[in-house]
N, C-alpha and C. Protein backbone atom coordinates (compact mmCIF):
# COMPACT_ATOMS: atom_id res chain seq x y z
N UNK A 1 7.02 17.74 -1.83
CA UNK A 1 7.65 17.89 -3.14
C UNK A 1 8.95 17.10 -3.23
N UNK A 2 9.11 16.40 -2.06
CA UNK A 2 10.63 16.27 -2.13
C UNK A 2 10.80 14.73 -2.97
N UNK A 3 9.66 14.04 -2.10
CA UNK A 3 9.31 12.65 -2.89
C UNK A 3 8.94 12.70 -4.39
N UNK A 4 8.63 14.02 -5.05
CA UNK A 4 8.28 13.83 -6.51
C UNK A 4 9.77 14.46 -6.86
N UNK A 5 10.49 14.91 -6.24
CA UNK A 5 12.02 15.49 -7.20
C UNK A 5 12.72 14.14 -6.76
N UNK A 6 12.82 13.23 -6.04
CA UNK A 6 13.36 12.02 -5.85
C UNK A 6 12.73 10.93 -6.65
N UNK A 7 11.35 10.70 -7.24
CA UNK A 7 10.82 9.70 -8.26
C UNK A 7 11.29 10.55 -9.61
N UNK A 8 11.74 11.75 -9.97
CA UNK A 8 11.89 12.33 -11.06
C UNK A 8 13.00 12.49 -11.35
N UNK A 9 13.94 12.12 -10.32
CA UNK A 9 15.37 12.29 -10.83
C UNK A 9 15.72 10.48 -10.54
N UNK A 10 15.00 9.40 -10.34
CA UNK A 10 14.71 8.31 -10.65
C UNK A 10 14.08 7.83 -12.11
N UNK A 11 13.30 8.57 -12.14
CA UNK A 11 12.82 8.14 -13.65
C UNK A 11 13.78 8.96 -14.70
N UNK A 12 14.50 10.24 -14.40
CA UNK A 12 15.05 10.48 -15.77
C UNK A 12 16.73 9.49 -15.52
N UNK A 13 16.67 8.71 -14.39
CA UNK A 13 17.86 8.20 -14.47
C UNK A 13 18.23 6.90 -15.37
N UNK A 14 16.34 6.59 -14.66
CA UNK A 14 16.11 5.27 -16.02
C UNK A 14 15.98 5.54 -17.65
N UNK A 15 15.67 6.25 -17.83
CA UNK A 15 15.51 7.13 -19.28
C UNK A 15 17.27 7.50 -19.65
N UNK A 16 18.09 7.61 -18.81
CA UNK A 16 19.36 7.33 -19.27
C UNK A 16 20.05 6.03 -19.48
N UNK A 17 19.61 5.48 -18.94
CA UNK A 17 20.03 3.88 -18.92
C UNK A 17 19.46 3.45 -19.87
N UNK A 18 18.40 3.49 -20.71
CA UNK A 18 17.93 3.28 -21.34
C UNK A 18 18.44 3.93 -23.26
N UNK A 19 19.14 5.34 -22.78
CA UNK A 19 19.34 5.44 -24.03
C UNK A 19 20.68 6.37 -23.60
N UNK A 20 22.01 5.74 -24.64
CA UNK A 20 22.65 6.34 -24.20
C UNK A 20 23.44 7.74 -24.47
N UNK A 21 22.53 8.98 -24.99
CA UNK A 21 22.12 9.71 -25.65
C UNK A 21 21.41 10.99 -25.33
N UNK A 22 20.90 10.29 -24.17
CA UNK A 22 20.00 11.39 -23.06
C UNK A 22 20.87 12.06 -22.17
N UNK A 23 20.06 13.17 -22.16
CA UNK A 23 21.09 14.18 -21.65
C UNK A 23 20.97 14.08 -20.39
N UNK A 24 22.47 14.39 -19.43
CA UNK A 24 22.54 14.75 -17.63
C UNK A 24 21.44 15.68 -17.63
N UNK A 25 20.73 15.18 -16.89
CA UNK A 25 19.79 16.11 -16.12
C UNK A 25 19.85 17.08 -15.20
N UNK A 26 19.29 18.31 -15.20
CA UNK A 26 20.42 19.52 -14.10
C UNK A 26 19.48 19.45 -13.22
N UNK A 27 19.36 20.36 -12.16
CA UNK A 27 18.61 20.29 -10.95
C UNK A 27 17.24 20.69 -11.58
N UNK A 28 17.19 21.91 -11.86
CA UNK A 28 16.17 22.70 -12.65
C UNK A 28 15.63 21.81 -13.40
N UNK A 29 15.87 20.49 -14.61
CA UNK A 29 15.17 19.88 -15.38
C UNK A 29 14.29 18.39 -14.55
N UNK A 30 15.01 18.19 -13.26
CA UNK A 30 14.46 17.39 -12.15
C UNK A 30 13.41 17.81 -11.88
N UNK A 31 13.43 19.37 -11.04
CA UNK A 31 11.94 20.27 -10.65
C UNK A 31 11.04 19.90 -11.33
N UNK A 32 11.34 20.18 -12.65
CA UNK A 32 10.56 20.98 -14.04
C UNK A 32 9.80 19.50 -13.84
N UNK A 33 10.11 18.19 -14.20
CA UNK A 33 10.07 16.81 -14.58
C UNK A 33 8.79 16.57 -12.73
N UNK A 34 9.84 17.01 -12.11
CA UNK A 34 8.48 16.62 -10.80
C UNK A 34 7.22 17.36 -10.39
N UNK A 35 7.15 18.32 -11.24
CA UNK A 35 5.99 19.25 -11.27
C UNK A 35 5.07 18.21 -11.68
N UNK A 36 5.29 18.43 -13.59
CA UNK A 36 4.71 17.63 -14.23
C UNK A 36 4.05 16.04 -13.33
N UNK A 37 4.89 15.51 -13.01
CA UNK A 37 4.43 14.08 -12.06
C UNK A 37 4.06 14.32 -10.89
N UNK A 38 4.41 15.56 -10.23
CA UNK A 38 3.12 15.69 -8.88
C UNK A 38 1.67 15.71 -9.20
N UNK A 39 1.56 16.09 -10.22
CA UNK A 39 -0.11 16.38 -10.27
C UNK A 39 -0.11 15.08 -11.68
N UNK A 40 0.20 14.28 -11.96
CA UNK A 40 -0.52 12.96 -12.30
C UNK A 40 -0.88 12.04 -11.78
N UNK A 41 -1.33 12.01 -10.58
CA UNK A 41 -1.79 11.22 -9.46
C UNK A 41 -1.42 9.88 -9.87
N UNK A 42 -0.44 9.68 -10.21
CA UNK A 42 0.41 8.39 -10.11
C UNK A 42 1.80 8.31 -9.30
N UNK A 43 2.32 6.95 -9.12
CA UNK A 43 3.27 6.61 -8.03
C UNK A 43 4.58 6.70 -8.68
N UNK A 44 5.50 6.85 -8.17
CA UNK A 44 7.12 6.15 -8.43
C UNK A 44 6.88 4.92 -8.93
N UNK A 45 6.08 4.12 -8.86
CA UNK A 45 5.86 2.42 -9.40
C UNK A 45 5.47 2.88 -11.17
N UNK A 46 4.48 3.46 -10.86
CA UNK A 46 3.85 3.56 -11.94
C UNK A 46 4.81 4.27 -13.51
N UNK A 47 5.11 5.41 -12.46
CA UNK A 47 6.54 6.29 -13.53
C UNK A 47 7.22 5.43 -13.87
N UNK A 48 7.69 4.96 -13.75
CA UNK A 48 8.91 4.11 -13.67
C UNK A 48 8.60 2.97 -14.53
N UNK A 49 7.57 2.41 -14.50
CA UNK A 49 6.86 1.50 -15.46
C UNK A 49 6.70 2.34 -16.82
N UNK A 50 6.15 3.58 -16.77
CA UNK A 50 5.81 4.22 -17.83
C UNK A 50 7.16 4.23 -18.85
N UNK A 51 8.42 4.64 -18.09
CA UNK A 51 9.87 4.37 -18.72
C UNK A 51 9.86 3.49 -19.47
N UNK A 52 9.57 2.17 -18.94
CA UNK A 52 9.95 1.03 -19.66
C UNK A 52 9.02 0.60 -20.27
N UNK A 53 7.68 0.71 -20.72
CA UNK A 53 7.06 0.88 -21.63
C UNK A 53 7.20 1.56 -22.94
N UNK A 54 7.36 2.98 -22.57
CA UNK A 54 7.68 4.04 -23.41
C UNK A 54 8.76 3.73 -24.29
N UNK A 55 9.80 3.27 -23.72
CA UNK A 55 11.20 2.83 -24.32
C UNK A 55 10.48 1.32 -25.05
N UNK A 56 9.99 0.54 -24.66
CA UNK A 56 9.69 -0.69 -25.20
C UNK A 56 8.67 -0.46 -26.32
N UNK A 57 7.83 0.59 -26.21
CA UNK A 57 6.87 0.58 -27.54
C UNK A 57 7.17 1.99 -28.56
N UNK A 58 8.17 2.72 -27.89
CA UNK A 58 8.35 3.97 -29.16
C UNK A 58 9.02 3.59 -30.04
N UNK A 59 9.43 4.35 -31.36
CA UNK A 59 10.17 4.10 -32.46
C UNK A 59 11.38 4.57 -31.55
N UNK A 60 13.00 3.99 -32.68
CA UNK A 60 14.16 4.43 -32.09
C UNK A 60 14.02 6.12 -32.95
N UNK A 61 15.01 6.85 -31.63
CA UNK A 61 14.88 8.31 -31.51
C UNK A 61 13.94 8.93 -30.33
N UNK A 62 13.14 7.71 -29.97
CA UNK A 62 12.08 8.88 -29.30
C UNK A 62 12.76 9.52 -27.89
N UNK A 63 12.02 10.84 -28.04
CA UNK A 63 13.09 11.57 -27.06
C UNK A 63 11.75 11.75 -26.16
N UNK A 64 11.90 11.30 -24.33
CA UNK A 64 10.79 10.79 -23.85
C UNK A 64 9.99 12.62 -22.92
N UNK A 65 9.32 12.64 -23.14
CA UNK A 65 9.33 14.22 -22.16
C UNK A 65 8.78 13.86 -20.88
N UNK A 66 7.92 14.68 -19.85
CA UNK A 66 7.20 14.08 -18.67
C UNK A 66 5.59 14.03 -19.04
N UNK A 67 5.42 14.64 -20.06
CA UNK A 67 4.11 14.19 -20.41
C UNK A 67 3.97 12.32 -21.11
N UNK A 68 4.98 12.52 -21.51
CA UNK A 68 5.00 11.59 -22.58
C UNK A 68 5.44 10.13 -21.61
N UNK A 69 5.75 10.51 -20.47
CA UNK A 69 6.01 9.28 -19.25
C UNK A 69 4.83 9.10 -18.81
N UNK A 70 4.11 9.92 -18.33
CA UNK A 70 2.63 9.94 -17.39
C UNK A 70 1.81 9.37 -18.94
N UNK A 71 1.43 9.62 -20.24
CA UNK A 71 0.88 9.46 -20.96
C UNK A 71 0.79 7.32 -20.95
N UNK A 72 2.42 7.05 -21.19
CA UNK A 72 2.33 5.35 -20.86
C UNK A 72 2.45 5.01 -19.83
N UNK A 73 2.85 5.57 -18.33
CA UNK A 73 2.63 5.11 -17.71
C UNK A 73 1.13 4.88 -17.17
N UNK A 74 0.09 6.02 -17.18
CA UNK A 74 -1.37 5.53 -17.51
C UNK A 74 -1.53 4.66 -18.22
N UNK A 75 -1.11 4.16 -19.54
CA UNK A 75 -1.64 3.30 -20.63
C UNK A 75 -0.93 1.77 -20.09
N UNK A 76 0.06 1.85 -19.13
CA UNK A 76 0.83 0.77 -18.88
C UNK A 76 -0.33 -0.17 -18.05
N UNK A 77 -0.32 1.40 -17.08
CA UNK A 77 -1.55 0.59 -16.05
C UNK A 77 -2.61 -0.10 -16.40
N UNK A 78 -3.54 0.69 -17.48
CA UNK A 78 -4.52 0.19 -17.76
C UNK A 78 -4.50 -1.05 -18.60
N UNK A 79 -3.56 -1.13 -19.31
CA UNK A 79 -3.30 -2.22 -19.95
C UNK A 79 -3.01 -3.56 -19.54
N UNK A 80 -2.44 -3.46 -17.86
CA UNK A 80 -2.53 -4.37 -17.14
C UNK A 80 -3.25 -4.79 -16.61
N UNK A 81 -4.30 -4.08 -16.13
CA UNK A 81 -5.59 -4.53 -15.75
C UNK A 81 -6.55 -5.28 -17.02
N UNK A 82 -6.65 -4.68 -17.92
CA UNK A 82 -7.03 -5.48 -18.94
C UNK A 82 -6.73 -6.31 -19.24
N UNK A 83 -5.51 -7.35 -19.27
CA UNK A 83 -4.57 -8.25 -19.46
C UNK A 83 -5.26 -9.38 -18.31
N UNK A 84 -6.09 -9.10 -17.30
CA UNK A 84 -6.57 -9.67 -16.29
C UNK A 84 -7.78 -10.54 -16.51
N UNK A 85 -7.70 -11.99 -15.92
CA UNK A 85 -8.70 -12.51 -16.57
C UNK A 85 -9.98 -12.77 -15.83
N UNK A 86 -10.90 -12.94 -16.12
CA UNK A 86 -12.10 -12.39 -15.72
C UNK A 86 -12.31 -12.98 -14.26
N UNK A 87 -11.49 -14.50 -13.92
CA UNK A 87 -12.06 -14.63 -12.78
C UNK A 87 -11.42 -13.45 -11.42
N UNK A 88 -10.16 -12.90 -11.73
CA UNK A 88 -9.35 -11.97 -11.29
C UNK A 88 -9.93 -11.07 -10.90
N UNK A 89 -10.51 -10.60 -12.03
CA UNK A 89 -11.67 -8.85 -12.15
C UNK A 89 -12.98 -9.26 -11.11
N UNK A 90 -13.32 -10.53 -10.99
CA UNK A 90 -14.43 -11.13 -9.96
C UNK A 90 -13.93 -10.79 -8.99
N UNK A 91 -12.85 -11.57 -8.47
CA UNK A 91 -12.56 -11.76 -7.19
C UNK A 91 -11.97 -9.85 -6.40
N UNK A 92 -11.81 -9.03 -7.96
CA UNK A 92 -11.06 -7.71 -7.33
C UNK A 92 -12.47 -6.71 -6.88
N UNK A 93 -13.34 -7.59 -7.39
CA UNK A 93 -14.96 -6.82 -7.38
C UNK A 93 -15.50 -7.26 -5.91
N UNK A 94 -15.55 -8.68 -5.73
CA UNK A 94 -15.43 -8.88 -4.42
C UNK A 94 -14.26 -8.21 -3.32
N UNK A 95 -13.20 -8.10 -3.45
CA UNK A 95 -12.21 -7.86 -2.65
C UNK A 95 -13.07 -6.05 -2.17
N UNK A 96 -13.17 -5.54 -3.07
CA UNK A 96 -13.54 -3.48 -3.10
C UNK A 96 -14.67 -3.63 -2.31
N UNK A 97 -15.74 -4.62 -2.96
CA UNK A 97 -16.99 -4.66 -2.13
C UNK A 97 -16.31 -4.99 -0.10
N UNK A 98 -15.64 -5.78 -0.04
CA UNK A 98 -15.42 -6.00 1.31
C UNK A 98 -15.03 -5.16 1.89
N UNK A 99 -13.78 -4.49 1.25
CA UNK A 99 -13.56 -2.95 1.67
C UNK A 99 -14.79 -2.14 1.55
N UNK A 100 -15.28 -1.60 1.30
CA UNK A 100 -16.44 -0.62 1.58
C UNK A 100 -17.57 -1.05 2.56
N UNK A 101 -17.78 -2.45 2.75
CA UNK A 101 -17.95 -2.91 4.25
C UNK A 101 -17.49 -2.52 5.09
N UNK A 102 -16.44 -2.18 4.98
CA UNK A 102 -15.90 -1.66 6.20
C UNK A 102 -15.51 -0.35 6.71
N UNK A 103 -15.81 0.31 5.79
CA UNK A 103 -15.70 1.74 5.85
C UNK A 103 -14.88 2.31 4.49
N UNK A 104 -14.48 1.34 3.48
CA UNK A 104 -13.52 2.44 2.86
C UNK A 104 -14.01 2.59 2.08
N UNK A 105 -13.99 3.95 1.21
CA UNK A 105 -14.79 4.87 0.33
C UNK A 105 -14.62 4.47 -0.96
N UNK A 106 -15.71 4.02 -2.09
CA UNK A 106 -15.45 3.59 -2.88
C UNK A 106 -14.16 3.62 -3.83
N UNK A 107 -13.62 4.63 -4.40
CA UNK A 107 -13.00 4.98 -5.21
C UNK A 107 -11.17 4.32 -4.60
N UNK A 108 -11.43 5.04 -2.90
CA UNK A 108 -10.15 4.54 -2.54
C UNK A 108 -10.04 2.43 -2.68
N UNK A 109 -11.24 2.24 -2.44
CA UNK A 109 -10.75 0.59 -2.28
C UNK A 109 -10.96 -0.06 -3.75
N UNK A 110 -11.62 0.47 -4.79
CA UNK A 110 -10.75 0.15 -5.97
C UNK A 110 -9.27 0.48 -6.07
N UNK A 111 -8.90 1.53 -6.06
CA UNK A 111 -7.83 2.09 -6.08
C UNK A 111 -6.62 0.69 -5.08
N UNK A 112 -7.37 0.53 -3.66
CA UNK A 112 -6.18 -0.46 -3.20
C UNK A 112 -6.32 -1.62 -3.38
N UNK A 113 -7.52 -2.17 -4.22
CA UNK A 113 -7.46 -3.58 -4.85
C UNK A 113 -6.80 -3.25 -5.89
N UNK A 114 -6.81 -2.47 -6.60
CA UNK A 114 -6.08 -3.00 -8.50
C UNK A 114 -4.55 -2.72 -8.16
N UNK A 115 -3.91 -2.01 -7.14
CA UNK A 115 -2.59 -1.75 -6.77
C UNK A 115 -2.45 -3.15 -6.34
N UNK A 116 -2.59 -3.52 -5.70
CA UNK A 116 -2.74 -5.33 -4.99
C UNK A 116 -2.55 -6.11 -6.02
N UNK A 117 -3.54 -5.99 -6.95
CA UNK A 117 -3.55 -7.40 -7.75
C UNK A 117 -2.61 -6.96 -8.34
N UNK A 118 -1.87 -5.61 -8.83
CA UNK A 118 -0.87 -5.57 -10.01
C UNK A 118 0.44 -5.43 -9.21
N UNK A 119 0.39 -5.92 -7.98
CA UNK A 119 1.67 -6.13 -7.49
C UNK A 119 2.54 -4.78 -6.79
N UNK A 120 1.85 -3.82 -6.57
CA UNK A 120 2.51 -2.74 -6.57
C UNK A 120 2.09 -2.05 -4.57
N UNK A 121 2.42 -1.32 -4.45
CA UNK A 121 2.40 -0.69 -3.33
C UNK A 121 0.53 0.05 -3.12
N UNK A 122 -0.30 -0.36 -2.04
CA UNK A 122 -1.01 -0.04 -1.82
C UNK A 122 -1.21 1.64 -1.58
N UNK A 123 -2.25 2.37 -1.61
CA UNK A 123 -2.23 3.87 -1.64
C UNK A 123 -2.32 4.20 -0.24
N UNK A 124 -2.78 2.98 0.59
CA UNK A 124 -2.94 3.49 2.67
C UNK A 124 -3.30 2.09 2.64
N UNK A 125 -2.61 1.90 4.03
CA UNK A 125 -2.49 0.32 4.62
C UNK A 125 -3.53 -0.14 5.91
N UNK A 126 -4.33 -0.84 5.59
CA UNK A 126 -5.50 -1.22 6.35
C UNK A 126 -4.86 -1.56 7.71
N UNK A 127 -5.79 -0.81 8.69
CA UNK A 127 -4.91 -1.05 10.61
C UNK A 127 -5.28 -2.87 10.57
N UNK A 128 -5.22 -3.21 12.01
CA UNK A 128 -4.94 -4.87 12.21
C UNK A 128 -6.58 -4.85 12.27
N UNK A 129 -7.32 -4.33 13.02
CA UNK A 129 -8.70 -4.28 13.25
C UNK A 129 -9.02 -4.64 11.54
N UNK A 130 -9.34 -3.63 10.42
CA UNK A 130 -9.78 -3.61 9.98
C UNK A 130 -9.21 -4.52 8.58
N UNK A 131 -8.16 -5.08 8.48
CA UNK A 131 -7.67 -6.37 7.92
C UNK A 131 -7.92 -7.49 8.35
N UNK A 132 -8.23 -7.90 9.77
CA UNK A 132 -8.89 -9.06 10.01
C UNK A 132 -10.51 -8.97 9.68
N UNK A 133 -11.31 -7.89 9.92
CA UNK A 133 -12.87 -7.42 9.17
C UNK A 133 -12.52 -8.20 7.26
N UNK A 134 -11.86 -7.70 7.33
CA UNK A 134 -12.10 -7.48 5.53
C UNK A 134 -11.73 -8.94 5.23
N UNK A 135 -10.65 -9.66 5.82
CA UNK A 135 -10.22 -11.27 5.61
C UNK A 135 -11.90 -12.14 5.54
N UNK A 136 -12.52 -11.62 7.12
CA UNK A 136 -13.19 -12.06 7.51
C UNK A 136 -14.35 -12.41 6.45
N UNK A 137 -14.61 -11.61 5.98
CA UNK A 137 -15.64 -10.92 5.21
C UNK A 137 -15.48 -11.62 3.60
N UNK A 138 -14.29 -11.60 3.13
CA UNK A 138 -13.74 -12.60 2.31
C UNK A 138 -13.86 -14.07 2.41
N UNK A 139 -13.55 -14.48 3.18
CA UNK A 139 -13.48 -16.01 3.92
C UNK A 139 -15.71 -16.23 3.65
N UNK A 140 -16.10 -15.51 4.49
CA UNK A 140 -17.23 -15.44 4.25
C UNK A 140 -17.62 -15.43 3.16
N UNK A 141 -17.39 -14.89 2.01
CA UNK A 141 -17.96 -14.89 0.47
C UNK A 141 -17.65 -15.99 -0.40
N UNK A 142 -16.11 -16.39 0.20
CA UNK A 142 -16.10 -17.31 -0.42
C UNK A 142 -16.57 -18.68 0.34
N UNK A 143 -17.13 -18.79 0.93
CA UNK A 143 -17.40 -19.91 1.56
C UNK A 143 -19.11 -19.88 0.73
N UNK A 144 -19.57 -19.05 0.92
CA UNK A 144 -20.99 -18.79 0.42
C UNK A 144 -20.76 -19.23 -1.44
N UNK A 145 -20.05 -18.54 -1.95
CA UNK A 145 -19.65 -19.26 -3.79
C UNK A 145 -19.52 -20.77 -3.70
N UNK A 146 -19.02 -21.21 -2.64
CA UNK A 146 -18.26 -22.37 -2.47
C UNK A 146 -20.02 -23.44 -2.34
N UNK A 147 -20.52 -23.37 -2.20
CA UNK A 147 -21.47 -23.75 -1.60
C UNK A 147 -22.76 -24.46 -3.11
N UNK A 148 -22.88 -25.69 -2.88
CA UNK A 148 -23.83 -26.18 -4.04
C UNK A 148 -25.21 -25.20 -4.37
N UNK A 149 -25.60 -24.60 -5.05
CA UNK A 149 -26.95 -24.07 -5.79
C UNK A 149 -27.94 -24.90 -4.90
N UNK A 150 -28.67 -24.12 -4.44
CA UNK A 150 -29.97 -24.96 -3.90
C UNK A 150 -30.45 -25.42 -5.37
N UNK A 151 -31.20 -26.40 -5.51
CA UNK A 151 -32.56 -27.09 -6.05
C UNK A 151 -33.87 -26.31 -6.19
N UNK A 152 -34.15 -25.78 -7.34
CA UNK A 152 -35.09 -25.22 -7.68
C UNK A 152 -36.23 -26.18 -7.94
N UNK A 153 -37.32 -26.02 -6.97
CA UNK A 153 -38.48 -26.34 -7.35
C UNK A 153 -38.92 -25.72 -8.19
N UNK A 154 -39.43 -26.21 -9.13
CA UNK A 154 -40.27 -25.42 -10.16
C UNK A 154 -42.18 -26.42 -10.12
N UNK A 155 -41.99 -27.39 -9.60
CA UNK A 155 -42.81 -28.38 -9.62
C UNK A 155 -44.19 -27.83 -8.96
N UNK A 156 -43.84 -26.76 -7.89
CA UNK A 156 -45.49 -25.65 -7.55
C UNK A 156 -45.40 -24.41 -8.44
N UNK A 157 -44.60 -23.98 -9.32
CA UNK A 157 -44.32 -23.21 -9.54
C UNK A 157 -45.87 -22.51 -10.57
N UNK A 158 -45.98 -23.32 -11.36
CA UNK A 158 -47.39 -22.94 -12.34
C UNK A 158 -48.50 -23.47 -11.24
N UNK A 159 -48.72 -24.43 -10.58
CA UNK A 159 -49.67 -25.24 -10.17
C UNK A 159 -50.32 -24.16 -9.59
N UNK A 160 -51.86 -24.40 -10.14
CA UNK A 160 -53.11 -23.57 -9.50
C UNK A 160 -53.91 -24.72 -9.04
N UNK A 161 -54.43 -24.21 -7.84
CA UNK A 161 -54.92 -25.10 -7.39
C UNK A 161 -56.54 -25.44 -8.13
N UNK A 162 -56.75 -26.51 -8.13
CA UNK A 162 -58.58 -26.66 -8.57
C UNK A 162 -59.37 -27.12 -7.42
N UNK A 163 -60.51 -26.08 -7.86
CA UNK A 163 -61.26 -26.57 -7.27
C UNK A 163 -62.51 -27.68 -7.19
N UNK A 164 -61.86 -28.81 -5.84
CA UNK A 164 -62.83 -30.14 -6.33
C UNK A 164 -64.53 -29.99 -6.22
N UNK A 165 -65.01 -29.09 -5.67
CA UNK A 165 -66.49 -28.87 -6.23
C UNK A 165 -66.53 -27.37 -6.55
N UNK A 166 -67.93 -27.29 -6.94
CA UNK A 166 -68.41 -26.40 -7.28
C UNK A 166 -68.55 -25.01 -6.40
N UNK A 167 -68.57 -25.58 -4.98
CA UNK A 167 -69.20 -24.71 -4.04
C UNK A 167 -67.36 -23.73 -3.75
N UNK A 168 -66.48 -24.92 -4.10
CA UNK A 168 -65.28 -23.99 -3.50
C UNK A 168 -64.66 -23.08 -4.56
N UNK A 169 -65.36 -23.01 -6.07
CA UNK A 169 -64.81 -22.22 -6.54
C UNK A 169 -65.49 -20.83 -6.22
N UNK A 170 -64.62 -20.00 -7.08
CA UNK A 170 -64.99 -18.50 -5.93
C UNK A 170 -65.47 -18.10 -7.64
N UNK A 171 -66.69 -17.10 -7.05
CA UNK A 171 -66.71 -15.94 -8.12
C UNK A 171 -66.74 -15.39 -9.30
């Protein structure tokens, strides 16, 4: 709990800086504020983004609550990923697939590719073993993309064979 009353008395510090209007925060409105953000399974990165969103897209007056932080800071996120251009979203599709090669469970290695590409702090840090696997494995895929299209025959593709007499056709 201690890390969410330390991102929460961080984010209402930015929410003062931001307006100068907002009230000192007491210990009790810190708690109250890190409750709320313990259970939005988002980071100090993310809160903190949500601030400066929130402040950047509300009307003047808006008075910000902790729902109302977790509300853009979700919308921040997602909005950044969307902002991503498709060859990005390829390569983050490849990156998850390599992770789960290697053991990591779907959900988590989305989760530590889109933290990656958006610049932010990974959710658990791959040991040396299993970062040289996953490089590996990368290097490998892309070497395989990299690689000219074979040549499609199509030239046997219909061809039936005939038969030159009578005796070899069947049936």
């Amino acid at each position: 709990m201690t890390e969410w009353i330390e991102t929460s008395a961080l984010v209402l510090a930015k929410c003062a800086s931001n307006d100068p209007w907002f009230p000192n925060p007491s210990q009790a409105m810190v708690i109250a504020w890190a409750e709320i953000f313990s259970t939005s399974h988002l980071t100090r990165e993310d809160l903190l983004a949500g601030v400066t969103r929130a402040y950047r897209t509300e009307d003047a007056g808006y008075r910000p609550l902790p729902a109302s932080i977790v509300k853009h800071a979700r919308a921040g996120y997602f909005e950044s990923l969307a902002d991503l251009p498709d060859e990005r979203r390829e390569s983050m599709e490849d990156a998850a697939h390599a992770l789960m090669e290697i053991g990591i469970q779907p959900p988590d290695a989305h989760k530590y590719v889109r933290r990656i590409v958006l610049g932010r702090t990974p959710p658990f840090q791959l040991t040396t073993e299993q970062d040289t696997e996953f490089r590996d494995i990368l290097a490998e895929r892309q070497a395989i993309k990299s690689m000219p299209p074979k040549p499609l025959d199509v030239s046997r593709a219909f061809h039936r064979p005939t038969p030159s007499k009578a005796s070899d056709a069947q049936p």
